[in-house]
C-alpha atoms as a PDB file:
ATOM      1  CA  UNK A   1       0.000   0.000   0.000  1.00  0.00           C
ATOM      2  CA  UNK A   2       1.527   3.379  -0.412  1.00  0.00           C
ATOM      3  CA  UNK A   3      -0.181   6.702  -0.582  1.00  0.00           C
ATOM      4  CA  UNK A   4       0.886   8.657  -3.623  1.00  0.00           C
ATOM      5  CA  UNK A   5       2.080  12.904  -3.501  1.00  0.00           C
ATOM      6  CA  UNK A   6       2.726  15.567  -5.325  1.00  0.00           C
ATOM      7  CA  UNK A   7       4.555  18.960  -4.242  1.00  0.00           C
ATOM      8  CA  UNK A   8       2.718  21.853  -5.220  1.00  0.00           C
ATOM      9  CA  UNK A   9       3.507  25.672  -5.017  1.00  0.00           C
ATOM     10  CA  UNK A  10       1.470  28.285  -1.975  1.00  0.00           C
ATOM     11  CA  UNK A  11       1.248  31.672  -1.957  1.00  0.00           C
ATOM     12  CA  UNK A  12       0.816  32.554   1.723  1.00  0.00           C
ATOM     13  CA  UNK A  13      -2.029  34.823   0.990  1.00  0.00           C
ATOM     14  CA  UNK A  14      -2.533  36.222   4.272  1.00  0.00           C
ATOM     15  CA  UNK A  15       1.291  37.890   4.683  1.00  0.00           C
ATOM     16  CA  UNK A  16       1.892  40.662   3.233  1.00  0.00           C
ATOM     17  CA  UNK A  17       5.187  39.683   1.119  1.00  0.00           C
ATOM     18  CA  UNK A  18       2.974  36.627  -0.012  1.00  0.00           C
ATOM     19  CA  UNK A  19       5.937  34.391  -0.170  1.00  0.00           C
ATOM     20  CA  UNK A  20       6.366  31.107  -2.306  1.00  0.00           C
ATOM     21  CA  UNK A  21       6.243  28.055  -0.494  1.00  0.00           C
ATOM     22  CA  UNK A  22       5.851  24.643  -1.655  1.00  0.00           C
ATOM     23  CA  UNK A  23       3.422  21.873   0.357  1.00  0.00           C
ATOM     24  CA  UNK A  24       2.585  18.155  -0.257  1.00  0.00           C
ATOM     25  CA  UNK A  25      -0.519  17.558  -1.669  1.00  0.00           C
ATOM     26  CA  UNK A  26      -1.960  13.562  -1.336  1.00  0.00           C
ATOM     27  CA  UNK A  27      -2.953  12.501  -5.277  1.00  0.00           C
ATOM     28  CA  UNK A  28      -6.840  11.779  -5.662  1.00  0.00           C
ATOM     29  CA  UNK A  29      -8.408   8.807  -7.609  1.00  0.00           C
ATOM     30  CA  UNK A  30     -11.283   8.110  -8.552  1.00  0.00           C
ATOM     31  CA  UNK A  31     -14.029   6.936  -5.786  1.00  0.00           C
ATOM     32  CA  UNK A  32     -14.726   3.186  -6.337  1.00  0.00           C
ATOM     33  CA  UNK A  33     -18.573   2.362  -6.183  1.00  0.00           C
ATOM     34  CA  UNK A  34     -20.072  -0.053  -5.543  1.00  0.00           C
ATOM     35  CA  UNK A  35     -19.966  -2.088  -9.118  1.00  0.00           C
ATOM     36  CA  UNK A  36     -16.318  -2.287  -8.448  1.00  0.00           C
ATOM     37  CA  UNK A  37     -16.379  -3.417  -5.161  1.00  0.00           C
ATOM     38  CA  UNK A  38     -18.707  -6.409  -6.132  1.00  0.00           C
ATOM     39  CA  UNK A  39     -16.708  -7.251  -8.714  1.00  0.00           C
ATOM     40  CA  UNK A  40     -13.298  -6.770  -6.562  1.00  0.00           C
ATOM     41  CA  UNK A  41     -15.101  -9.429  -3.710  1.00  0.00           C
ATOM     42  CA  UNK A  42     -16.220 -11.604  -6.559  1.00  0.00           C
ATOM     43  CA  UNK A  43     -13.169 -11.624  -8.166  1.00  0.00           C
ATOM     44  CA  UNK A  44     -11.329 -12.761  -5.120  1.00  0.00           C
ATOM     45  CA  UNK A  45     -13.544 -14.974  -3.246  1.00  0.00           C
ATOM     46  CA  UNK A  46     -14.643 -16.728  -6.485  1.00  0.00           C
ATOM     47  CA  UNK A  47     -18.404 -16.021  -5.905  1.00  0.00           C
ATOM     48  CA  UNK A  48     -20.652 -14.915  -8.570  1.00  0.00           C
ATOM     49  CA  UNK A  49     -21.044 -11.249  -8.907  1.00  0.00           C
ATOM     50  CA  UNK A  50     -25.126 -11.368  -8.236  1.00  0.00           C
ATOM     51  CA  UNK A  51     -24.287 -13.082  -4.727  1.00  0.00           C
ATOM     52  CA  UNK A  52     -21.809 -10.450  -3.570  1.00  0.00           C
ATOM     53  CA  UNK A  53     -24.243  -7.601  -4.426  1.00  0.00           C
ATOM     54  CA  UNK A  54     -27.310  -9.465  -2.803  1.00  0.00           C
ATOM     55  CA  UNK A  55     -24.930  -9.548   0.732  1.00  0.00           C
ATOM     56  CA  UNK A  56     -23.319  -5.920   0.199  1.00  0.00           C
ATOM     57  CA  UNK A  57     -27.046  -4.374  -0.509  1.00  0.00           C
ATOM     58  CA  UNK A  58     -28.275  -6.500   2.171  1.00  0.00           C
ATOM     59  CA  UNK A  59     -25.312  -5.318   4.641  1.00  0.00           C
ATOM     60  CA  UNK A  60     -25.344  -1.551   3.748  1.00  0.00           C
ATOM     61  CA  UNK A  61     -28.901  -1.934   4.366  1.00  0.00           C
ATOM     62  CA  UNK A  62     -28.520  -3.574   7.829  1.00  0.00           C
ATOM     63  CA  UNK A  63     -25.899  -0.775   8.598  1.00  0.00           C
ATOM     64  CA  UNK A  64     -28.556   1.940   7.857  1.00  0.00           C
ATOM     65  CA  UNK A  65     -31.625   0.536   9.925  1.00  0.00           C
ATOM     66  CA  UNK A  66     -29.550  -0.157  13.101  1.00  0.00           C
ATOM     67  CA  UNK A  67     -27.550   3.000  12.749  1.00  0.00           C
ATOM     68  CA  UNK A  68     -31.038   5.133  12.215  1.00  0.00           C
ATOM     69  CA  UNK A  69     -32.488   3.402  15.041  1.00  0.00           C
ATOM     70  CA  UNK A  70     -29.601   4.178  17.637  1.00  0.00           C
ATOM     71  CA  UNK A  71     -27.278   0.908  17.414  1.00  0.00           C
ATOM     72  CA  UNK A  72     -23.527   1.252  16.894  1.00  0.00           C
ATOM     73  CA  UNK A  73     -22.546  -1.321  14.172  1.00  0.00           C
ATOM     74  CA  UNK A  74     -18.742  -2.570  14.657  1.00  0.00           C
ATOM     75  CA  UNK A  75     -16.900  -4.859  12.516  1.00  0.00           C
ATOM     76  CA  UNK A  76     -14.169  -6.382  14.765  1.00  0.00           C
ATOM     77  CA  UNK A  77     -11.960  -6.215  11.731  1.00  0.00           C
ATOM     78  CA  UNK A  78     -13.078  -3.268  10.270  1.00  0.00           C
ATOM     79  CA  UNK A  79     -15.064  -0.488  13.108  1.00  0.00           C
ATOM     80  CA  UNK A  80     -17.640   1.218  13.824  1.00  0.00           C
ATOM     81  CA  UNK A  81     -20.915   3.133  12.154  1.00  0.00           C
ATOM     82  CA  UNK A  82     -22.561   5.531  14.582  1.00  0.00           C
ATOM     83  CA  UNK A  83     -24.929   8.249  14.698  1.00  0.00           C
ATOM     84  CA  UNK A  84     -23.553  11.660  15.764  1.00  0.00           C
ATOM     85  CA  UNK A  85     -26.382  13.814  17.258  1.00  0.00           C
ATOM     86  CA  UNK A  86     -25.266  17.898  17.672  1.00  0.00           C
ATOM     87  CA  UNK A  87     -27.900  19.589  19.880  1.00  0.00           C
ATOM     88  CA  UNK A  88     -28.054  23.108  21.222  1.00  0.00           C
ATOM     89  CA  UNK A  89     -27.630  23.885  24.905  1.00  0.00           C
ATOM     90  CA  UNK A  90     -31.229  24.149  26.921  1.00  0.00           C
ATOM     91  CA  UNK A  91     -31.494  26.933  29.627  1.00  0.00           C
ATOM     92  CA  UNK A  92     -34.555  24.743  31.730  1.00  0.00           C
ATOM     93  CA  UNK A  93     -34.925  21.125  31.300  1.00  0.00           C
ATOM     94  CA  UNK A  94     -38.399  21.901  30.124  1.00  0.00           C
ATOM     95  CA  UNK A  95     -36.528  23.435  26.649  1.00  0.00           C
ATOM     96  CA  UNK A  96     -34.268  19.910  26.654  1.00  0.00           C
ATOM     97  CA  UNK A  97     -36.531  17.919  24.038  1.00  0.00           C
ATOM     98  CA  UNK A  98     -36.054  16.880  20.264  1.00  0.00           C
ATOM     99  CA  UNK A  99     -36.217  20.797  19.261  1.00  0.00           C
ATOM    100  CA  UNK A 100     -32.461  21.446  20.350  1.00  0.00           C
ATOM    101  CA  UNK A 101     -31.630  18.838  18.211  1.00  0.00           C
ATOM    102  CA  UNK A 102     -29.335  21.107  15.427  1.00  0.00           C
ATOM    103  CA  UNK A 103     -28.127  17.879  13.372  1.00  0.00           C
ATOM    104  CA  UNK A 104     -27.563  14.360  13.361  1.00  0.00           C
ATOM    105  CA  UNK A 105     -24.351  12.565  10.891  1.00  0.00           C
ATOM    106  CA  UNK A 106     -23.108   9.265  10.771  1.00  0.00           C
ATOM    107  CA  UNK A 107     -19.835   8.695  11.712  1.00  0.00           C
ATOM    108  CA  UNK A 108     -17.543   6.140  11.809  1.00  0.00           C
ATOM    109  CA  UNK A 109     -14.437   4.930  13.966  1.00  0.00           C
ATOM    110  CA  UNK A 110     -11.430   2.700  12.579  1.00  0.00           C
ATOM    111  CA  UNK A 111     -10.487  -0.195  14.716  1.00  0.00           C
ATOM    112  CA  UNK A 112      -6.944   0.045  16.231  1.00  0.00           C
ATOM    113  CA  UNK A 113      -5.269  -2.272  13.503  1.00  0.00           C
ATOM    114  CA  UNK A 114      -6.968  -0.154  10.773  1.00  0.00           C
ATOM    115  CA  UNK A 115      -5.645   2.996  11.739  1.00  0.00           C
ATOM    116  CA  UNK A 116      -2.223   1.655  12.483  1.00  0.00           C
ATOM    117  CA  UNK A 117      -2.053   0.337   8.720  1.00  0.00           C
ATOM    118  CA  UNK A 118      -3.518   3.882   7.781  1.00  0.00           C
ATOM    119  CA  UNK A 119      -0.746   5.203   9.888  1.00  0.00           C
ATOM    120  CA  UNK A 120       2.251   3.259   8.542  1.00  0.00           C
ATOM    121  CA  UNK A 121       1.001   3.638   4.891  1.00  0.00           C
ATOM    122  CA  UNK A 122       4.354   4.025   2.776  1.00  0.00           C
ATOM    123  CA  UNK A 123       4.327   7.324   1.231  1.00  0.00           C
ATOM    124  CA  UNK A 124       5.686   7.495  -2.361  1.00  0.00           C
ATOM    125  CA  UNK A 125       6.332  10.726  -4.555  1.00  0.00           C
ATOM    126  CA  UNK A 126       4.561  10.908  -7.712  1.00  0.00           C
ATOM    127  CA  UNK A 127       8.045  10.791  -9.854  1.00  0.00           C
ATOM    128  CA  UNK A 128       5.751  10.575 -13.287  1.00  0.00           C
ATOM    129  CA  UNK A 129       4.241  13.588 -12.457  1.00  0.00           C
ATOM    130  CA  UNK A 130       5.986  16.582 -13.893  1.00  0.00           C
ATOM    131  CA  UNK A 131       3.826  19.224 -11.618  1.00  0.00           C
ATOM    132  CA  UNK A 132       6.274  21.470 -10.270  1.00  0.00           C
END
């Protein structure tokens, strides 16, 4: 695994001199959906492609309904769905119902082995790239 990087010029726009500086920017690529995850699994696992998107619909649909419904869905190997709730402070505990409520996200949490693999990622410079 290795993250890929490009160095980029800055203009420090909010000094006055507006120096030149150069920063790392991580190289995007394209989002994979979900066609290419099914046929990633089905590739690998040998299982036809209709079985691996019956089980990843079915899963991303047993994610949503716990998750909506207040569960926290972890996958030992994986982590954890959750729903983030951001609420406004109440002044009585009669003004502390579902009207303080400001917005509700889902988040998610990377188990420990995860995030160390996200943290030890090699990190490789773009050498094709000519973008400096």
């Amino acid at each position: 695994m290795a993250v890929k990087y490009r160095s980029v010029k800055a203009v420090l726009g909010y000094i006055e001199e507006k120096p030149q500086v150069w920063k790392v920017q991580k190289l995007t690529f394209p989002v994979i959906n979900e066609k290419t995850l099914v046929e990633y699994i089905a590739n690998s696992a040998h299982i036809p492609k209709s079985t691996v998107k019956g089980c990843v619909l079915a899963i991303s649909e047993a994610i949503a309904y716990f998750v909506i419904n207040g569960h926290c869905v972890t996958f030992d190997s994986f982590g954890s769905f959750y729903l983030k709730v951001q609420t406004k402070v109440a002044q009585t505990l009669e003004e502390c119902d579902a009207n303080v409520i400001e917005n509700t996200t889902l988040g998610f949490r990377a188990n420990t082995k995860l995030a160390e693999l996200a943290n030890k990622t090699k990190v490789e410079r773009a050498a094709s790239l000519n973008l400096d």
